[in-house]
N, C-alpha and C. Protein backbone atom coordinates (compact mmCIF):
# COMPACT_ATOMS: atom_id res chain seq x y z
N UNK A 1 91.31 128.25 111.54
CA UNK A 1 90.30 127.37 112.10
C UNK A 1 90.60 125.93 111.70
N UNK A 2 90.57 124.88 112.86
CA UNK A 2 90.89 123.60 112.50
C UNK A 2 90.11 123.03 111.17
N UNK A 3 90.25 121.89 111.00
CA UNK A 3 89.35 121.10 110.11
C UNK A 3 88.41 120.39 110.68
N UNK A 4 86.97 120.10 110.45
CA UNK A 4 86.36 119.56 111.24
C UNK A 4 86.07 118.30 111.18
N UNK A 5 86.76 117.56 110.00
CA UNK A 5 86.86 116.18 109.22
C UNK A 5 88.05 115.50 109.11
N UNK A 6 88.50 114.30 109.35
CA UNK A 6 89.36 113.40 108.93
C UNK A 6 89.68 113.42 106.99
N UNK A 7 90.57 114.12 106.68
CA UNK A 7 90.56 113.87 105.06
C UNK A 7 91.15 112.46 104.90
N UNK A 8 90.81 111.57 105.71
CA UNK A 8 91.62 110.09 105.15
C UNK A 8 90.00 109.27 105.07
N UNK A 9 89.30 109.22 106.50
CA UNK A 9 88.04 108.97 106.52
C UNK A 9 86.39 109.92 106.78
N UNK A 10 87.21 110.98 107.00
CA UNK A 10 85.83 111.74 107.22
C UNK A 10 85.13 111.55 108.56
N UNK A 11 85.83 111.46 109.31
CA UNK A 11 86.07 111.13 110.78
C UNK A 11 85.60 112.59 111.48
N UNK A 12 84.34 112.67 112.60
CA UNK A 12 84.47 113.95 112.96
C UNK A 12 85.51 114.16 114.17
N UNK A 13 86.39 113.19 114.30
CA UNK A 13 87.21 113.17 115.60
C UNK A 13 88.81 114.02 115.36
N UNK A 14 88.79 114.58 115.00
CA UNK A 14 90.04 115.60 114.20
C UNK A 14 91.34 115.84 115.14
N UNK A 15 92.19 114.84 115.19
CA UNK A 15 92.97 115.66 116.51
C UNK A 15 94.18 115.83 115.59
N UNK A 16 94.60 115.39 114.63
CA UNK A 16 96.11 115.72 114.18
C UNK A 16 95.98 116.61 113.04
N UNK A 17 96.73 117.36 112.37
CA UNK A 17 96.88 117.70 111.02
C UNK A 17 98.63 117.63 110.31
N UNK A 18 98.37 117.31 109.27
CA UNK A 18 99.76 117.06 108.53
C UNK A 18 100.04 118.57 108.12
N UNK A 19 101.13 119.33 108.04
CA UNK A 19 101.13 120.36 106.81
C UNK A 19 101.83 119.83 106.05
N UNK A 20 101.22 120.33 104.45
CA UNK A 20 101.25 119.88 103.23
C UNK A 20 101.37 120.87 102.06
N UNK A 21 101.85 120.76 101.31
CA UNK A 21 101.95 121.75 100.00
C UNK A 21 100.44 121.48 99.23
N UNK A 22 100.00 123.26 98.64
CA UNK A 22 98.73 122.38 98.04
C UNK A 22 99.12 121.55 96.44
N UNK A 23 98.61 120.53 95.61
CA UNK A 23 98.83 120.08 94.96
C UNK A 23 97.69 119.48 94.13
N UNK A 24 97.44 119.76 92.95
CA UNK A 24 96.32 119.29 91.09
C UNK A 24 96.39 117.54 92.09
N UNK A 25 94.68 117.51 92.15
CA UNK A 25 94.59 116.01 92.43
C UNK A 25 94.32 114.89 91.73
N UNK A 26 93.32 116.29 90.86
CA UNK A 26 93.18 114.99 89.50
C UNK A 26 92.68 116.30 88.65
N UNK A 27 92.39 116.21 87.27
CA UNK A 27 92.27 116.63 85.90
C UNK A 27 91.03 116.21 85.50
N UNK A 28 90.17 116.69 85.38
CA UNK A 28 88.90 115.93 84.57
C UNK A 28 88.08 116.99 84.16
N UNK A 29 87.86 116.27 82.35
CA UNK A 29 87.81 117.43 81.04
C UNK A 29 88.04 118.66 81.55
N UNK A 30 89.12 119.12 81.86
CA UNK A 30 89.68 120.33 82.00
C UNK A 30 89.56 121.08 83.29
N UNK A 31 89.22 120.62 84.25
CA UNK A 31 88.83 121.05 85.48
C UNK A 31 89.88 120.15 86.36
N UNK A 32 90.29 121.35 86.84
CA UNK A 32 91.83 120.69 88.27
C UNK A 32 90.87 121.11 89.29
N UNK A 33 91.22 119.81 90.09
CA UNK A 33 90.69 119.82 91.76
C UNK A 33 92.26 119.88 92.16
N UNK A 34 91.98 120.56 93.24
CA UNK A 34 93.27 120.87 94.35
C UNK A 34 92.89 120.41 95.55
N UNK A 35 93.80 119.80 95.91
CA UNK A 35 94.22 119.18 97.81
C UNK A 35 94.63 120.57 98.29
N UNK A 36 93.88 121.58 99.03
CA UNK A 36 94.55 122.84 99.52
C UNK A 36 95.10 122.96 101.02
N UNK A 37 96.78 122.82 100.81
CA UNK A 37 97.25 123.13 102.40
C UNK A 37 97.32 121.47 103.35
N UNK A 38 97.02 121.62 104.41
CA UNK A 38 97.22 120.75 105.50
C UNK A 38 96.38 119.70 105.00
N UNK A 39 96.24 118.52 105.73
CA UNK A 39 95.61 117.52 105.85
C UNK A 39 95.35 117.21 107.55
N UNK A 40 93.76 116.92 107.91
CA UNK A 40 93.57 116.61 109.28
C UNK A 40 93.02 115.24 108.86
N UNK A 41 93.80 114.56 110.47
CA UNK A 41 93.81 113.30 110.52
C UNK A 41 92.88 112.76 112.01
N UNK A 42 91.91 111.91 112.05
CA UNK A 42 91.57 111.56 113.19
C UNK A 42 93.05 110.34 114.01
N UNK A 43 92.48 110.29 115.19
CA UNK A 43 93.32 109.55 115.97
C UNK A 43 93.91 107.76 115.23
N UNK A 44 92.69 107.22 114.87
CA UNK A 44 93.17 105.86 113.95
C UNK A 44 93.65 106.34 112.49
N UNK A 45 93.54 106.92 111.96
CA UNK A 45 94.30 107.73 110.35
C UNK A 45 95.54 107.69 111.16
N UNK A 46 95.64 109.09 111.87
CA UNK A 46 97.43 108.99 112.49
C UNK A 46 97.86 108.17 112.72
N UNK A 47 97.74 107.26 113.63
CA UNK A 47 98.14 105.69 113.88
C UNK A 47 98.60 104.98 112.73
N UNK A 48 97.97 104.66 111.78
CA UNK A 48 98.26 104.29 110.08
C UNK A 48 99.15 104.86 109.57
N UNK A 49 99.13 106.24 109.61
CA UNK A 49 100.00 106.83 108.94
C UNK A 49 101.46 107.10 109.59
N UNK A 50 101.60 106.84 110.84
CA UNK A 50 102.85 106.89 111.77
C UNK A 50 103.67 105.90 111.88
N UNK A 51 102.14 104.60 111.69
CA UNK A 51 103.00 103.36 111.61
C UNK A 51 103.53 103.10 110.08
N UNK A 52 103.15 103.40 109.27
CA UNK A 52 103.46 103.23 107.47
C UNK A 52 102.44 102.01 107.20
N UNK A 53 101.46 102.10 107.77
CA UNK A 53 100.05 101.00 107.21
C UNK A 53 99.63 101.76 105.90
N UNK A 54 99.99 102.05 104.85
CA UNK A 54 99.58 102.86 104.19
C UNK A 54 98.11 101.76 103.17
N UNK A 55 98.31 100.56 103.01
CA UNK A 55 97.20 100.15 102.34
C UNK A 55 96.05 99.93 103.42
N UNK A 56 96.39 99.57 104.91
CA UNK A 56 95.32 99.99 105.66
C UNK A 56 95.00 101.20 105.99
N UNK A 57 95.03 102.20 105.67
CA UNK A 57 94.75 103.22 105.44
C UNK A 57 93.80 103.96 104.33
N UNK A 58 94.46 102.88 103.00
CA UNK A 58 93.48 103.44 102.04
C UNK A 58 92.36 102.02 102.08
N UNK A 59 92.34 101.19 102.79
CA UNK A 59 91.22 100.26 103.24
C UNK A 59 89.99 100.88 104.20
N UNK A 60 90.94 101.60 105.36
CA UNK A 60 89.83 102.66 105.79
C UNK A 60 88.93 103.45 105.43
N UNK A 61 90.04 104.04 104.44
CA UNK A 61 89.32 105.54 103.87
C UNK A 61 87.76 105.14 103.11
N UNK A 62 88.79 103.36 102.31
CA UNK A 62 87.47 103.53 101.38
C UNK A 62 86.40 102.58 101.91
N UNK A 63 86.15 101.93 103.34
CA UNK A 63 85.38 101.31 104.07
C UNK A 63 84.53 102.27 104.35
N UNK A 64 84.73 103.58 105.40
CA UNK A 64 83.96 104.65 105.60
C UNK A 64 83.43 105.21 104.58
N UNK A 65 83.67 105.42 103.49
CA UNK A 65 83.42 106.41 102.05
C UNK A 65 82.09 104.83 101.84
N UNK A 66 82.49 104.11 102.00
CA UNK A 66 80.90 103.13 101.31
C UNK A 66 80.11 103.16 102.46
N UNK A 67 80.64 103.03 103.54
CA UNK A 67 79.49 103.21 104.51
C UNK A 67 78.78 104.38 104.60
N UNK A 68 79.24 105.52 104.31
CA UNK A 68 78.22 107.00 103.40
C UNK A 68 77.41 106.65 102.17
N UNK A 69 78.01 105.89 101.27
CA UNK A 69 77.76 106.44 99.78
C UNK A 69 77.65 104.83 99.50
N UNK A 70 76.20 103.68 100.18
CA UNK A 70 76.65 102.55 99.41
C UNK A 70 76.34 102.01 97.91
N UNK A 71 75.97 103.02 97.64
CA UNK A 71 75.36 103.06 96.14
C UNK A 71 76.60 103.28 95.38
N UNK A 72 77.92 103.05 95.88
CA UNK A 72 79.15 103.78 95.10
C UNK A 72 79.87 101.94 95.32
N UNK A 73 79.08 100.85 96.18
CA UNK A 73 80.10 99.71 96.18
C UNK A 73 80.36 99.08 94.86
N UNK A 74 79.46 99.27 93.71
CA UNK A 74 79.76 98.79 92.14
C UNK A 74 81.66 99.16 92.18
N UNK A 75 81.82 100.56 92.22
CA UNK A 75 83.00 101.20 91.91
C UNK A 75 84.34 101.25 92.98
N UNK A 76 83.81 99.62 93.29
CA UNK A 76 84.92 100.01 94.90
C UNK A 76 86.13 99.91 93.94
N UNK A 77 86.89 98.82 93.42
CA UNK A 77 87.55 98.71 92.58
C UNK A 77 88.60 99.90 92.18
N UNK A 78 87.26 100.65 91.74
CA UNK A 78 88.04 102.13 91.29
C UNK A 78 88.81 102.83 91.98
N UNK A 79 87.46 102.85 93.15
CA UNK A 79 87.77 103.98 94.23
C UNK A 79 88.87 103.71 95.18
N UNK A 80 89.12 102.38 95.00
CA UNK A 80 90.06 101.58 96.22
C UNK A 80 91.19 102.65 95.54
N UNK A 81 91.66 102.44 94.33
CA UNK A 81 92.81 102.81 93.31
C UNK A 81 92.91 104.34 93.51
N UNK A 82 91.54 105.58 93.27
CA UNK A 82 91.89 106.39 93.55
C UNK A 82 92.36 106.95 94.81
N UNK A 83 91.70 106.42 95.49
CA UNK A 83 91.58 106.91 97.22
C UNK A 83 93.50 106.71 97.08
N UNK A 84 93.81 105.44 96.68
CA UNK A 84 95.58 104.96 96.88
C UNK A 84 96.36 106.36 96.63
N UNK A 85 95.73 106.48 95.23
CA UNK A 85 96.60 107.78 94.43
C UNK A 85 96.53 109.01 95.65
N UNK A 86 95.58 109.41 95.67
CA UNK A 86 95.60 110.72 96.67
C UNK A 86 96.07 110.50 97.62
N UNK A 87 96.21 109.10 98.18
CA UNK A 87 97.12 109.34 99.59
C UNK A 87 98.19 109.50 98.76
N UNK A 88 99.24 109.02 98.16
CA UNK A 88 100.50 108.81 97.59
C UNK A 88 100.54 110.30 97.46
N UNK A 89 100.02 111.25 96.48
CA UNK A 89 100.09 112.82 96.50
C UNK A 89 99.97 113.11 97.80
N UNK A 90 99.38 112.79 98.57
CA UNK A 90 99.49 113.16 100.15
C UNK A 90 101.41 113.66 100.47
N UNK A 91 101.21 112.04 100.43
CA UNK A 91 102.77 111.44 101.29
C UNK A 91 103.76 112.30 100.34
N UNK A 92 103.41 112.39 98.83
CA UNK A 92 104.77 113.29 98.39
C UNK A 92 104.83 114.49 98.71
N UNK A 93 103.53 115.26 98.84
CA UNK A 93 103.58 116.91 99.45
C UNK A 93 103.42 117.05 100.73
N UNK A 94 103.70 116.09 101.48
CA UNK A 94 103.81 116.04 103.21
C UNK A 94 105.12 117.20 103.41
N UNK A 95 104.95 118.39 104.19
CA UNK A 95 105.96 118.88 104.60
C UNK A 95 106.51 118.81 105.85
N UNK A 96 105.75 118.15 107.01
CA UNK A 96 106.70 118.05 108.34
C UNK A 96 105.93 117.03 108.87
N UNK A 97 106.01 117.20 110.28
CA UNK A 97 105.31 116.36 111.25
C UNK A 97 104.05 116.66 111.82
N UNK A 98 103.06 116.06 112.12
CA UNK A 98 102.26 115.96 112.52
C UNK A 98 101.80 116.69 113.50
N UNK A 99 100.98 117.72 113.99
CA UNK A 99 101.10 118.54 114.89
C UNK A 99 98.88 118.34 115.47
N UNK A 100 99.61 118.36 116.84
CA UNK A 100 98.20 118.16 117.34
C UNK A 100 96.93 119.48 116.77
N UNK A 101 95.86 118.95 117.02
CA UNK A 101 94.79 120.28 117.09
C UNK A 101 94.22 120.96 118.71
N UNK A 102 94.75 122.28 118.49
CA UNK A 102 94.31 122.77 119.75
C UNK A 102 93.17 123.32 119.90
């Protein structure tokens, strides 16, 4: 079953997905979160990511993520930095090309 979200912005417009190895996203007091499998991308994510906009990309991600959560703009700072990291683990466990959603 597709994804029904953009994992770059949370986009309900889902047309691409990356496949990806799953990969530890972050560590905290002893608890691993995992990125599991593919990544789905809406139509402007792909675009970014096809073209190699990669800091507009994590400008996106974390524009939409405050427009949900604006009680989180104290920590943009942060979040700008993490959001970076997880794409970068993205891009290193990327295994092919981009394949539409049917």
């Amino acid at each position: 079953m597709p994804k029904s979200i953009c994992d770059f912005c949370s986009s309900p417009n889902v047309t691409w997905v990356y496949p990806a190895r799953t990969f530890a996203a972050y560590v905290f007091e002893g608890i691993v979160g995992e990125s599991v499998g593919d990544w789905a991308a809406c139509p402007i994510c792909h675009g970014l990511i096809e073209s190699g906009r990669h800091t507009e990309l994590t400008e996106r991600s974390l524009v939409t993520l405050l427009e949900r959560q604006p009680e989180m703009k104290s920590a943009e700072q942060e979040l700008r930095s993490h959001i970076r990291s997880f794409h970068t683990m993205f891009f290193r466990n990327r295994v092919g090309s981009a394949m539409t959603v049917s």
